[in-house]
Protein backbone atom coordinates (compact mmCIF):
# COMPACT_ATOMS: atom_id res chain seq x y z
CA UNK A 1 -8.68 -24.39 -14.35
CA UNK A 2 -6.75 -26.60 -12.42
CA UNK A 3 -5.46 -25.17 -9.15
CA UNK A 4 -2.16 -27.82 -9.71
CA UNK A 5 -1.09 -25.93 -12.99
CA UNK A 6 -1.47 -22.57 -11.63
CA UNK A 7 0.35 -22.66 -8.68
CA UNK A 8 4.22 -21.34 -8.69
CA UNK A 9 6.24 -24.49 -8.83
CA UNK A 10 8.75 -25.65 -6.59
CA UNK A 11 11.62 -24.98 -8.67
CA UNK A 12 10.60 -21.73 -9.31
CA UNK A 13 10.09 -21.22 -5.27
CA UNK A 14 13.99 -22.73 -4.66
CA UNK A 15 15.08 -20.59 -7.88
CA UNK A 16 13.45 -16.81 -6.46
CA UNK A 17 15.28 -18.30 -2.70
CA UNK A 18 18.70 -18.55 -4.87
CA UNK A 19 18.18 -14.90 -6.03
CA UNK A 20 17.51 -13.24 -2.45
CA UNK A 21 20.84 -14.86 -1.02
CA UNK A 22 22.24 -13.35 -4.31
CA UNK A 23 20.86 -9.59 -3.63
CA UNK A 24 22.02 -9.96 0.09
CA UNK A 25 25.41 -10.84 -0.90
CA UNK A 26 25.89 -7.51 -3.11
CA UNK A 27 27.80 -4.99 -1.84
CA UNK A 28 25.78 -2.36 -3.86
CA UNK A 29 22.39 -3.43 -3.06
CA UNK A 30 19.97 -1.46 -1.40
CA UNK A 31 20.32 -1.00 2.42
CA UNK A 32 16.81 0.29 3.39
CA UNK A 33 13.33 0.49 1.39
CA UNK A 34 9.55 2.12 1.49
CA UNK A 35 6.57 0.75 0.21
CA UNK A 36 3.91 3.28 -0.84
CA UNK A 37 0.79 1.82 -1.14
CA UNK A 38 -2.50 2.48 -2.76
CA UNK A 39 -5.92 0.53 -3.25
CA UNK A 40 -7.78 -1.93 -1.21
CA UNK A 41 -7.13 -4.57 1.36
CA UNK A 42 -5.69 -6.83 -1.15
CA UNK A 43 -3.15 -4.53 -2.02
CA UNK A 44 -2.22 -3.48 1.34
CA UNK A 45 -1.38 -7.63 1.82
CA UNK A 46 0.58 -7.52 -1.45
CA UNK A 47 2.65 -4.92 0.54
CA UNK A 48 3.24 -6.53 3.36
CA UNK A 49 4.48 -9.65 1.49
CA UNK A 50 6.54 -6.95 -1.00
CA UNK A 51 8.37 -6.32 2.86
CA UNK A 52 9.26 -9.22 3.80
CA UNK A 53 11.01 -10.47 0.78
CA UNK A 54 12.84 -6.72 1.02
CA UNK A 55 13.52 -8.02 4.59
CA UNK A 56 15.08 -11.18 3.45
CA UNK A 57 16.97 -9.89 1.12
CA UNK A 58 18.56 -8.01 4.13
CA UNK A 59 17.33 -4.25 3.74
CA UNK A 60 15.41 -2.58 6.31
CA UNK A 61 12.40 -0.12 6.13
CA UNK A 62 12.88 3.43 5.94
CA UNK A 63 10.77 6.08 8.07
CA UNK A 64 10.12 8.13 4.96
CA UNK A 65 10.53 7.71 0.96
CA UNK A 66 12.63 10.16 0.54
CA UNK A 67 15.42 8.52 2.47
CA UNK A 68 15.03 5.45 1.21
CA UNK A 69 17.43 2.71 -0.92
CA UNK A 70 14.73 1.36 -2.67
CA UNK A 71 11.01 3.06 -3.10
CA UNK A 72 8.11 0.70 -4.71
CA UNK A 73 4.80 1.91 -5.20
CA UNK A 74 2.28 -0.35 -5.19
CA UNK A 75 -0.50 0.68 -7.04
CA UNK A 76 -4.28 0.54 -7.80
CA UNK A 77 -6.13 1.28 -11.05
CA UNK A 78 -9.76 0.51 -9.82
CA UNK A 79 -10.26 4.06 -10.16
CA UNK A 80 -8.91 7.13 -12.37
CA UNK A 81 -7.42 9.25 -9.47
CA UNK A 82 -5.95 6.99 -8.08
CA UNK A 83 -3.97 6.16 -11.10
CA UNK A 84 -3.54 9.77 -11.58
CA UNK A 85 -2.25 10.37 -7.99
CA UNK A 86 0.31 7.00 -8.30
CA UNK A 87 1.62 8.20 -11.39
CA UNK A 88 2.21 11.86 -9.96
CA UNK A 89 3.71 10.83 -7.22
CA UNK A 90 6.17 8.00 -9.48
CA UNK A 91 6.90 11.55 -11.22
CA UNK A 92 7.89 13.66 -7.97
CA UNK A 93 10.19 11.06 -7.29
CA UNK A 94 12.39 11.33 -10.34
CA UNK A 95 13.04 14.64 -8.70
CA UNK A 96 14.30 13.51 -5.40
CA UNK A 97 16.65 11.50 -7.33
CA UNK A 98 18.70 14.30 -8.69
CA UNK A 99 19.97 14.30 -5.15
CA UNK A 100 20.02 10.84 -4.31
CA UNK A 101 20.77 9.19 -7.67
CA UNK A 102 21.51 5.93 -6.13
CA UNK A 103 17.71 5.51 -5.07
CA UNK A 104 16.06 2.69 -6.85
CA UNK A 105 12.11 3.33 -7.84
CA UNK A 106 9.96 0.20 -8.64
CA UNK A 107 6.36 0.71 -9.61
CA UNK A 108 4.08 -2.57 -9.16
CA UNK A 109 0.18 -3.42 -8.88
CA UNK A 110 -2.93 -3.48 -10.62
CA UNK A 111 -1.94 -0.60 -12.81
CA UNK A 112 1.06 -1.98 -14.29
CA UNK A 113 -1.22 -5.39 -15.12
CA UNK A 114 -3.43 -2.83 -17.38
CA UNK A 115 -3.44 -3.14 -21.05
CA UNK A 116 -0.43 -0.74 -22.35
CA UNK A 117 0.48 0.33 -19.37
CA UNK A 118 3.69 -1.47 -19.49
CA UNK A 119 4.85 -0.30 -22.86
CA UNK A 120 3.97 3.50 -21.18
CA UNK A 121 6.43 2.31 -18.32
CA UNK A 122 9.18 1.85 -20.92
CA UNK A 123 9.20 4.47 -23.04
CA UNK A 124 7.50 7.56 -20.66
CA UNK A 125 8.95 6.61 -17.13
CA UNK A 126 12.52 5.48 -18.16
CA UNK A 127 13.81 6.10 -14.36
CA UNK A 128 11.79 3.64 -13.22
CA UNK A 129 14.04 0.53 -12.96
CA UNK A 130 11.50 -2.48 -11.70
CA UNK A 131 7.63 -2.79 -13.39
CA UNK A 132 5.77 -6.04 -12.61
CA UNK A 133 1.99 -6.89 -12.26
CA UNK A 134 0.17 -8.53 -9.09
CA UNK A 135 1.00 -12.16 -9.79
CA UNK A 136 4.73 -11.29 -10.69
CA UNK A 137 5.54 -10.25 -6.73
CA UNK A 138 7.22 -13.54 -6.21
CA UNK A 139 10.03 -12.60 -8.84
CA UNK A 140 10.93 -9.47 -6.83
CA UNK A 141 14.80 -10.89 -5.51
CA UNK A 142 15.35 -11.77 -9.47
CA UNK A 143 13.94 -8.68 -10.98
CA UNK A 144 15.93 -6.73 -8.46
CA UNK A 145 19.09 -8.86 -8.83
CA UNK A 146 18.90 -8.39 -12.33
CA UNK A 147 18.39 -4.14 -12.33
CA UNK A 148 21.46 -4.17 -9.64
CA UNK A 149 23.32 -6.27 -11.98
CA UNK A 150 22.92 -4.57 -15.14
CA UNK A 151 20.98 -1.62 -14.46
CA UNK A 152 18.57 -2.10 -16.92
CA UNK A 153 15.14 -1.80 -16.56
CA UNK A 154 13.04 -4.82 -15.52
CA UNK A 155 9.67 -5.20 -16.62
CA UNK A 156 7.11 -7.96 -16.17
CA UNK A 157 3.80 -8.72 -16.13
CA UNK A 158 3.05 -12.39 -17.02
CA UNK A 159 1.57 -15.36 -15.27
CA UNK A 160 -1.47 -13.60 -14.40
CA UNK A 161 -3.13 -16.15 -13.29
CA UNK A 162 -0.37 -17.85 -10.68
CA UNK A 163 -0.47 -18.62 -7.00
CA UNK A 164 2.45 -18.10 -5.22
CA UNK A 165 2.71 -19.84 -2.03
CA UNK A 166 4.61 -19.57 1.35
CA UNK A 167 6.02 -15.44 0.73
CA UNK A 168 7.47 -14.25 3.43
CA UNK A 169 5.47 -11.58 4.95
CA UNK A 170 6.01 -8.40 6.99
CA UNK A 171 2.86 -7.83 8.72
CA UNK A 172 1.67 -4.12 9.32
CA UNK A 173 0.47 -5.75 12.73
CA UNK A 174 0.89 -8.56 15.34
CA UNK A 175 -2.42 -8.25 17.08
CA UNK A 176 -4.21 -8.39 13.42
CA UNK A 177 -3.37 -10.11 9.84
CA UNK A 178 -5.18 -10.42 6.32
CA UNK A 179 -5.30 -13.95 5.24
CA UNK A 180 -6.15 -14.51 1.70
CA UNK A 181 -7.85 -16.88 0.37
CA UNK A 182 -8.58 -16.45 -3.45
CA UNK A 183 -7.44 -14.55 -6.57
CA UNK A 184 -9.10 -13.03 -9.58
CA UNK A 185 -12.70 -12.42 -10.57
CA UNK A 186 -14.83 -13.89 -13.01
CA UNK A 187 -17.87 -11.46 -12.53
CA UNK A 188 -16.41 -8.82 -14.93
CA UNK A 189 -19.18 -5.97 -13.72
CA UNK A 190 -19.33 -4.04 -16.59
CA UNK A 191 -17.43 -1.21 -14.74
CA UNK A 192 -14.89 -2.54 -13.01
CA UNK A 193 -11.55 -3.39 -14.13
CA UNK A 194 -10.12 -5.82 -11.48
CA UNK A 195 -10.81 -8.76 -13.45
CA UNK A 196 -8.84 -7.68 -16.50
CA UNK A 197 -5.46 -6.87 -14.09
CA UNK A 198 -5.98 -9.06 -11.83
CA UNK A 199 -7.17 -12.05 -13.62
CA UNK A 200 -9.80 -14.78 -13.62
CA UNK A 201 -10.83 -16.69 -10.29
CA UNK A 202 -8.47 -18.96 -8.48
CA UNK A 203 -8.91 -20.39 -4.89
CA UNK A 204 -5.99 -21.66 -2.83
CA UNK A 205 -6.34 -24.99 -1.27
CA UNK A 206 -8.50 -25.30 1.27
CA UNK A 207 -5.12 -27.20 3.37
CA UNK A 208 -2.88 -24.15 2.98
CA UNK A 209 -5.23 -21.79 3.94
CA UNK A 210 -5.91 -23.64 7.20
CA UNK A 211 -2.30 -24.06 7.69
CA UNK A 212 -1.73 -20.05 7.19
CA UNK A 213 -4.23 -19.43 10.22
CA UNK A 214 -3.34 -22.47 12.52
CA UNK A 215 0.14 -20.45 12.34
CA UNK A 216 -0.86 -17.10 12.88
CA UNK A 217 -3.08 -18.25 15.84
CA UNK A 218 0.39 -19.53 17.25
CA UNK A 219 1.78 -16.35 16.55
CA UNK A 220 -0.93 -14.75 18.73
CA UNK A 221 -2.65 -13.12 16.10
CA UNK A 222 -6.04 -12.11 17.51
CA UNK A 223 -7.65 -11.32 14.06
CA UNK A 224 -8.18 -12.43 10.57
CA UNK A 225 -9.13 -10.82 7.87
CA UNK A 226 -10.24 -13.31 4.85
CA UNK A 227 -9.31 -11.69 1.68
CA UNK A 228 -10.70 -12.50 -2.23
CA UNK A 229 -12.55 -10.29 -4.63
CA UNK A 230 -15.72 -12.33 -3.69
CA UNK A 231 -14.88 -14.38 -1.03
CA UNK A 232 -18.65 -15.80 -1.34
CA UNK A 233 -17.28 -17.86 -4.65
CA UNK A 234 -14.55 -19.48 -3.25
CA UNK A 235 -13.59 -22.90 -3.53
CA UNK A 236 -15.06 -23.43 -7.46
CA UNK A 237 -12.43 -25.41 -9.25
CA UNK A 238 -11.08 -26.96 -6.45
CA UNK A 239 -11.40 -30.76 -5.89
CA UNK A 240 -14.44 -31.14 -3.94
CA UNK A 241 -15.73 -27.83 -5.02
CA UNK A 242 -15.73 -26.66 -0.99
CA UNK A 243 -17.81 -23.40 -0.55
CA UNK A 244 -16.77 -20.43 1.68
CA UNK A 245 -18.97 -21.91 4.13
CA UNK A 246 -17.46 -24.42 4.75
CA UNK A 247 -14.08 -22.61 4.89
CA UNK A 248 -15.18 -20.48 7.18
CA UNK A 249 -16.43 -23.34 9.65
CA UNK A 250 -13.08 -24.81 9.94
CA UNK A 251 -11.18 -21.39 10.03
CA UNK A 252 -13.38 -20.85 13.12
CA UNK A 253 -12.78 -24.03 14.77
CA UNK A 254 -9.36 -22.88 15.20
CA UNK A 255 -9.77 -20.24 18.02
CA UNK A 256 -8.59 -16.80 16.50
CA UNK A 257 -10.64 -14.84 18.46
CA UNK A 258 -12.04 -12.53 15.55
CA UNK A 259 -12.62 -13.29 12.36
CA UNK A 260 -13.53 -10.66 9.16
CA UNK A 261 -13.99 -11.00 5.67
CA UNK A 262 -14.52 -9.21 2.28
CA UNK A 263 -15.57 -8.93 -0.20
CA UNK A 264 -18.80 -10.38 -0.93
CA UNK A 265 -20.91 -10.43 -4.47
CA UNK A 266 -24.73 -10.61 -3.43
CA UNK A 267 -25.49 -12.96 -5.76
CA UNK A 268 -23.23 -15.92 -4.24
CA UNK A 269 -24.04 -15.07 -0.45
CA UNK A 270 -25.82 -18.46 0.13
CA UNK A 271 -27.95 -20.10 2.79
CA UNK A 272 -25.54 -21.77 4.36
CA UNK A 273 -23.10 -19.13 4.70
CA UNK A 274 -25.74 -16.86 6.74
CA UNK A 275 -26.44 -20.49 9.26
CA UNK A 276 -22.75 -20.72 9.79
CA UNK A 277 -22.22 -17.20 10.57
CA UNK A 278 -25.07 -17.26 13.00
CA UNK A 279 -23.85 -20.33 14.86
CA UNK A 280 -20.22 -19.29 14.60
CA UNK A 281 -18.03 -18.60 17.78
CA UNK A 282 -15.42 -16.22 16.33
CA UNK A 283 -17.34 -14.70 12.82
CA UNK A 284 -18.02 -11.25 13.80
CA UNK A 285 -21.54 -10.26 13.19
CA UNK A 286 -20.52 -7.75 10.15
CA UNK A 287 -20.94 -8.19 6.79
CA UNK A 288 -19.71 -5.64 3.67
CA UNK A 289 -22.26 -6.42 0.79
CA UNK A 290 -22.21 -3.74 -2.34
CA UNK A 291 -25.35 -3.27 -4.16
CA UNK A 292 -23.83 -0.28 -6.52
CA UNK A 293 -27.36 0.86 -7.06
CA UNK A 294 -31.06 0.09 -6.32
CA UNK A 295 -31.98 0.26 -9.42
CA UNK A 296 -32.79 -3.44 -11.59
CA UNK A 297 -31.98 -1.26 -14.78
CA UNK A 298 -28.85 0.07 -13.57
CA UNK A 299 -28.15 -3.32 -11.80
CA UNK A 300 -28.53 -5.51 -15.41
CA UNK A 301 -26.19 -2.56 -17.27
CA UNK A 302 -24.24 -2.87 -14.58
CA UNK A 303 -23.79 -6.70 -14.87
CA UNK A 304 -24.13 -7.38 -11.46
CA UNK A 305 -26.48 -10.32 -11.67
CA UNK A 306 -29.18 -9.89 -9.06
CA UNK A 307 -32.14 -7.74 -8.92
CA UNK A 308 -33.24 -5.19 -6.16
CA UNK A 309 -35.60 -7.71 -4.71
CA UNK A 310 -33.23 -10.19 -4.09
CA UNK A 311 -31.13 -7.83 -2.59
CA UNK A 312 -33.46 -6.58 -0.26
CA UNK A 313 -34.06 -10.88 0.58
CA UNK A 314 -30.63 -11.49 1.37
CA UNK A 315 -30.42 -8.72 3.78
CA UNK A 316 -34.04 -9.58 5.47
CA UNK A 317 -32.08 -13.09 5.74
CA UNK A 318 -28.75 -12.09 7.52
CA UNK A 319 -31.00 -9.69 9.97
CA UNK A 320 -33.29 -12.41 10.86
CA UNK A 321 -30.44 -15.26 11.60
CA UNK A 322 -27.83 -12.34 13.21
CA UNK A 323 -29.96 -9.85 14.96
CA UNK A 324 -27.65 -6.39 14.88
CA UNK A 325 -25.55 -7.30 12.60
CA UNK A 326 -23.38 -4.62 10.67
CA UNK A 327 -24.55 -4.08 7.39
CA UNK A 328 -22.24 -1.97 5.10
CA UNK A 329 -21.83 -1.39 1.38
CA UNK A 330 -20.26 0.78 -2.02
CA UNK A 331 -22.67 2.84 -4.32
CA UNK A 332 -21.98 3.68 -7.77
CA UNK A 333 -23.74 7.28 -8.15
CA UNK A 334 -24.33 8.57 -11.82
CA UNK A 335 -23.84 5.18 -13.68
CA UNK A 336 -24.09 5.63 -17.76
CA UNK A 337 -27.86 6.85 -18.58
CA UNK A 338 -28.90 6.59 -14.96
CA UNK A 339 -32.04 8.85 -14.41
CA UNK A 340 -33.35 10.78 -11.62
CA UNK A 341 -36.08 8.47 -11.29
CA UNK A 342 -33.44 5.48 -11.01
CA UNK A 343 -31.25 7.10 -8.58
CA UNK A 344 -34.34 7.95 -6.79
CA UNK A 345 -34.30 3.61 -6.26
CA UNK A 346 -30.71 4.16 -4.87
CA UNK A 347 -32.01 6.54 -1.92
CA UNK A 348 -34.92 4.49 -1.26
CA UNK A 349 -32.78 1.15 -0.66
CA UNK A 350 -30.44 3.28 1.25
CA UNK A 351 -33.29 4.45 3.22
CA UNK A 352 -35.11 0.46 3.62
CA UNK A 353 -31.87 -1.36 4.50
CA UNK A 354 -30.09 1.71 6.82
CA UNK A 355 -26.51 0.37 6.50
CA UNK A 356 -23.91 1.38 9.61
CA UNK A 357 -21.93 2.62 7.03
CA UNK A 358 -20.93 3.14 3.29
CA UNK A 359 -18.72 3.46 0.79
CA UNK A 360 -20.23 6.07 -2.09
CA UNK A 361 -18.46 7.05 -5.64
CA UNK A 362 -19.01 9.05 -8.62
CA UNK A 363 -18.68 6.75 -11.68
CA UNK A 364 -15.53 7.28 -13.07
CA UNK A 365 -15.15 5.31 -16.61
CA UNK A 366 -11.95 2.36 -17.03
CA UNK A 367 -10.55 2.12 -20.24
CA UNK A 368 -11.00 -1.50 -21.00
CA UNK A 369 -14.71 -2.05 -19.75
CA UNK A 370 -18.29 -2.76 -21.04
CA UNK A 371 -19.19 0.78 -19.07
CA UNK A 372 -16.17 2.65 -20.85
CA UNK A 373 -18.40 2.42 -24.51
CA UNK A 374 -21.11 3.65 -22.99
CA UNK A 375 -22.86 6.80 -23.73
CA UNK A 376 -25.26 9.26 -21.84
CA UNK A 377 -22.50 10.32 -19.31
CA UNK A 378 -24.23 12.16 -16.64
CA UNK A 379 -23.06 15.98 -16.28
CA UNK A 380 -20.29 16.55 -13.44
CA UNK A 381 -22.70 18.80 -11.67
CA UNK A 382 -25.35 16.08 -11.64
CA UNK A 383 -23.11 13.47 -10.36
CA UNK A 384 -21.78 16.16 -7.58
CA UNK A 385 -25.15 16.89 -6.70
CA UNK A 386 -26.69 13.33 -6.33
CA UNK A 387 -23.61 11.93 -4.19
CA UNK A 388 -24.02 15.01 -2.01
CA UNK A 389 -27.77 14.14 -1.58
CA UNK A 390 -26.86 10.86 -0.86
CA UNK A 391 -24.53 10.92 1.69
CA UNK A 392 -26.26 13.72 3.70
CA UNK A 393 -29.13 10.60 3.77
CA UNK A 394 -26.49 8.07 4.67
CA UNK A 395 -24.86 10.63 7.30
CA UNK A 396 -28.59 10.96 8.90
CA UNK A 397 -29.78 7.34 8.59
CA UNK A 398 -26.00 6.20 10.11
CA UNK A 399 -26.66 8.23 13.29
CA UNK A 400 -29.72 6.81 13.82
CA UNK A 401 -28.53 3.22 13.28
CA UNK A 402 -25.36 3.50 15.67
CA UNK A 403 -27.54 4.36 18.45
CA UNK A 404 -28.74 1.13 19.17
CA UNK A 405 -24.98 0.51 20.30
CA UNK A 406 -25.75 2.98 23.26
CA UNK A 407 -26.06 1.16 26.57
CA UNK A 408 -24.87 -2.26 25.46
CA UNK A 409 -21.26 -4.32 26.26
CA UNK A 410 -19.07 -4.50 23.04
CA UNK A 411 -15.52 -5.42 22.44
CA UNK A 412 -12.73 -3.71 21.01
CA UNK A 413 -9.21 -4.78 19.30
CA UNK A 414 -7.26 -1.60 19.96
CA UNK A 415 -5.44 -0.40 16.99
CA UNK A 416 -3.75 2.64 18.88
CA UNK A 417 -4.01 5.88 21.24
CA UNK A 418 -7.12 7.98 20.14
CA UNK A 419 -5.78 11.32 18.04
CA UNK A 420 -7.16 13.28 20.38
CA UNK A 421 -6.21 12.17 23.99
CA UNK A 422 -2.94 10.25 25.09
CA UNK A 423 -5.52 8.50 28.15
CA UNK A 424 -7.65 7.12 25.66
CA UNK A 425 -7.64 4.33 22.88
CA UNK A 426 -9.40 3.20 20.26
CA UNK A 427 -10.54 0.30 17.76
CA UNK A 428 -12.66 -1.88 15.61
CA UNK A 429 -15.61 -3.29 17.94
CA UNK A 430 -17.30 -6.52 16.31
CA UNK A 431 -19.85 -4.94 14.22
CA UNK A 432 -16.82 -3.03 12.26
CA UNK A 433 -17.56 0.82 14.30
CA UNK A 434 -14.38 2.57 15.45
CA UNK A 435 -14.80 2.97 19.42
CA UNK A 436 -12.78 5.06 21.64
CA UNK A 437 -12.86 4.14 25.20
CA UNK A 438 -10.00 5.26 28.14
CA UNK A 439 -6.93 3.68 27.99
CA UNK A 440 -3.45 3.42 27.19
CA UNK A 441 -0.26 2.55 24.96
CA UNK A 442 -0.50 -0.88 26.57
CA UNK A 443 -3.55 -1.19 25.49
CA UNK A 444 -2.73 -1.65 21.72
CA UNK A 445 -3.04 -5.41 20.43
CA UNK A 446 -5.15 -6.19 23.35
CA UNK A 447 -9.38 -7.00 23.03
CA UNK A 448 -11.10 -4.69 25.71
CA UNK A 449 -14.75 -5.26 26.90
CA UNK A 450 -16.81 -2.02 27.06
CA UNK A 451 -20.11 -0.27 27.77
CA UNK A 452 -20.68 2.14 24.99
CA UNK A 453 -21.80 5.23 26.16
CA UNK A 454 -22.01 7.87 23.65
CA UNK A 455 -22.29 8.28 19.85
CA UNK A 456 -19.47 11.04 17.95
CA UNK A 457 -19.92 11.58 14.17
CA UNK A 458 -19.37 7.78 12.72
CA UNK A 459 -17.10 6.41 15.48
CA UNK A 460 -18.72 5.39 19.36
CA UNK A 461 -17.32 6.38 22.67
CA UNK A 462 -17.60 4.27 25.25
CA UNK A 463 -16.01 2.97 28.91
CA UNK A 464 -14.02 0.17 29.83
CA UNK A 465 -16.20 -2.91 32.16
């Protein structure tokens, strides 16, 4: 696919423009707004970008939801309770309306983008006024003008497969912004759902992602956080066919001080990504690669391309060319017909490769995937007993692994004052470990070098140098 036909025209840009003035100019339009988000990274971005066309459109955020104008939810379908808790919460809201009938409730996200889901919108959820699906966020002022206008009900959920450029964004932070740099997925793991709501692969120009990060660099943004389903495949379709490696050389030839990414697919980390990671001056020595399960059986019904072996190679690689760097990953415990034997593989692999941290679920079926046919569900108190074996392993191996930041210099972004003392802050350090060391409010936004000292649950303690 041509990146030239899927990117949101011009016209279309100057047209969505012509529709915030409208909104602002309405003296019945919404006067403040909360965004309630759910889901990954990706999401939280579509937020922030959801906030600052709200902001153009001249409303302001409101310290809770149930004072607000306008409330959006912005939601994720990746997995069941999530869904379930979106939906419930969509539902509580229809109450606070009785009192504030005025409010306007917009539901948006990778749920609305599933199949029916819409349709359910219409006829279940009739107080919701605005519906639209991840690549619609760029109609937002018309959708909106439109419900003021005529107060029916806006629904949408085409163009799946757009780029919108240039949205105006309200970021969550100023020391720290996500930065994406693709769309879509084209693995289609046979449990996963994201490619079917959030559509097939699409990278953005290598140009206007440079120009995105030259900006926030002027903007004093001290960290970026590259953004894509699997960042590892970006660049295919493009003119040129660049890789992510050779993204990621230029993006770090512009000076941001700290740069992050995710996520990765093991089967595209490549050669050259691992050499210009180990001779780059900002790429923080942490990388988040799932494996889902160590298990080749698993791994092939799982459609996830690459064997245990490899797995294990790719790892053995990164370690050698990036000595301590931060390995974490996401398990899938109890996949369709997984055995003892095979989840047995799991705990082994977590046991060889002794990540600093990860992410561990109980396979929950999406309707709409490979997995969903399936049969040989494993029992609920199977599942609840194999994910509680495996993270009292992860909890035991991660305490050992974190130790080897005792006694060495790190450095910190503070995020904010630690929860538990107002003289001491705390933050991401490079390898991706939360680290409280003393300090203050004016602190926050600022990179602090410190001796790390101690080791608390999952998070390190440390002092300032």
């Amino acid at each position: 696919m041509n990146t030239k036909e899927i990117l949101v025209t011009k016209e279309e840009q100057e047209r969505q423009e012509q529709y915030t003035e409208l909104v602002r100019e309405l003296p019945h339009r919404p006067q403040s707004y909360y965004v309630v988000t759910y889901g990954c990274q990706m999401n939280a971005h579509d937020s922030e970008k959801i906030a600052g066309m709200l902001d153009r459109m001249g409303m302001k955020p409101a310290e809770e939801r149930e004072t607000a104008d306008f409330v959006i939810f912005n939601t994720c379908c990746v997995r069941e309770n999530a869904e379930r808790r979106a939906l419930g919460n969509v539902t509580w809201l229809k109450e606070v309306r009785k009192t504030k009938p005025d409010m306007i409730i917009a539901v948006c996200g990778c749920m609305i983008q599933e199949p029916g889901m819409a349709e359910t919108i219409l006829k279940q959820y009739r107080f919701v006024d605005l519906a639209f699906g991840t690549a619609n966020l760029h109609k937002l002022p018309e959708m909106m003008y439109e419900t003021l206008n005529s107060g029916i009900q806006q629904v949408c959920v085409e163009d799946k497969d757009v780029i919108a450029e240039g949205l105006p964004v309200r970021r969550l932070r100023q020391d720290a912004a996500y930065l994406t740099i693709m769309y879509g997925c084209n693995n289609f793991c046979s449990f996963c759902i994201v490619p079917y709501v959030r559509g097939r692969e699409r990278s953005r120009e290598m140009s206007s992602i440079l120009h995105e990060a030259e900006a926030l660099a002027q903007s004093g943004v001290k960290e970026i956080m590259l953004l894509g389903q699997n960042v590892n495949s970006y660049g295919k379709g493009l003119p040129g066919n660049p890789t992510f490696a050779s993204l990621l050389k230029q993006l770090d030839e512009i000076g941001i001080p700290r740069i992050r990414f995710m996520t990765s697919h093991p089967k595209d980390l490549s050669d050259e990504l691992i050499d210009v990671m180990s001779c780059g001056k900002h790429i923080l020595p942490q990388f988040h690669l799932p494996v889902q399960s160590g298990n080749n059986e698993i791994l092939e019904k799982m459609n996830r391309h690459y064997t245990r072996e490899q797995y294990l190679d790719r790892v053995r690689k990164l370690r050698e060319a990036i000595p301590g760097i931060g390995l974490s990953t996401d398990i899938i415990v109890s996949f369709p017909g997984e055995t003892e034997a095979q989840f047995e593989d799991t705990m082994s692999l977590v046991q060889e490769v002794r990540y600093d941290s990860a992410f561990t679920f109980i396979y929950s079926p999406r309707k709409g995937t490979k997995a969903a046919k399936m049969e040989d569900l494993i029992p609920e108190e199977v599942s609840r007993e194999r994910i509680q074996r495996l993270i009292a392993l992860q909890e035991e191996l991660q305490q050992d692994t974190l130790k080897r930041f005792i006694g060495s210099e790190e450095e910190i972004l503070v995020e904010g004052l630690s929860r538990r003392s107002k003289t001491a802050v705390s933050g991401k350090g490079r390898h991706a470990i939360s680290i409280t060391v003393n300090g203050s409010e004016e602190d926050i936004g600022q990179i602090l070098k410190c001796r790390v000292t101690g080791l608390k649950n999952n998070t390190l303690t440390g002092e300032r140098v």
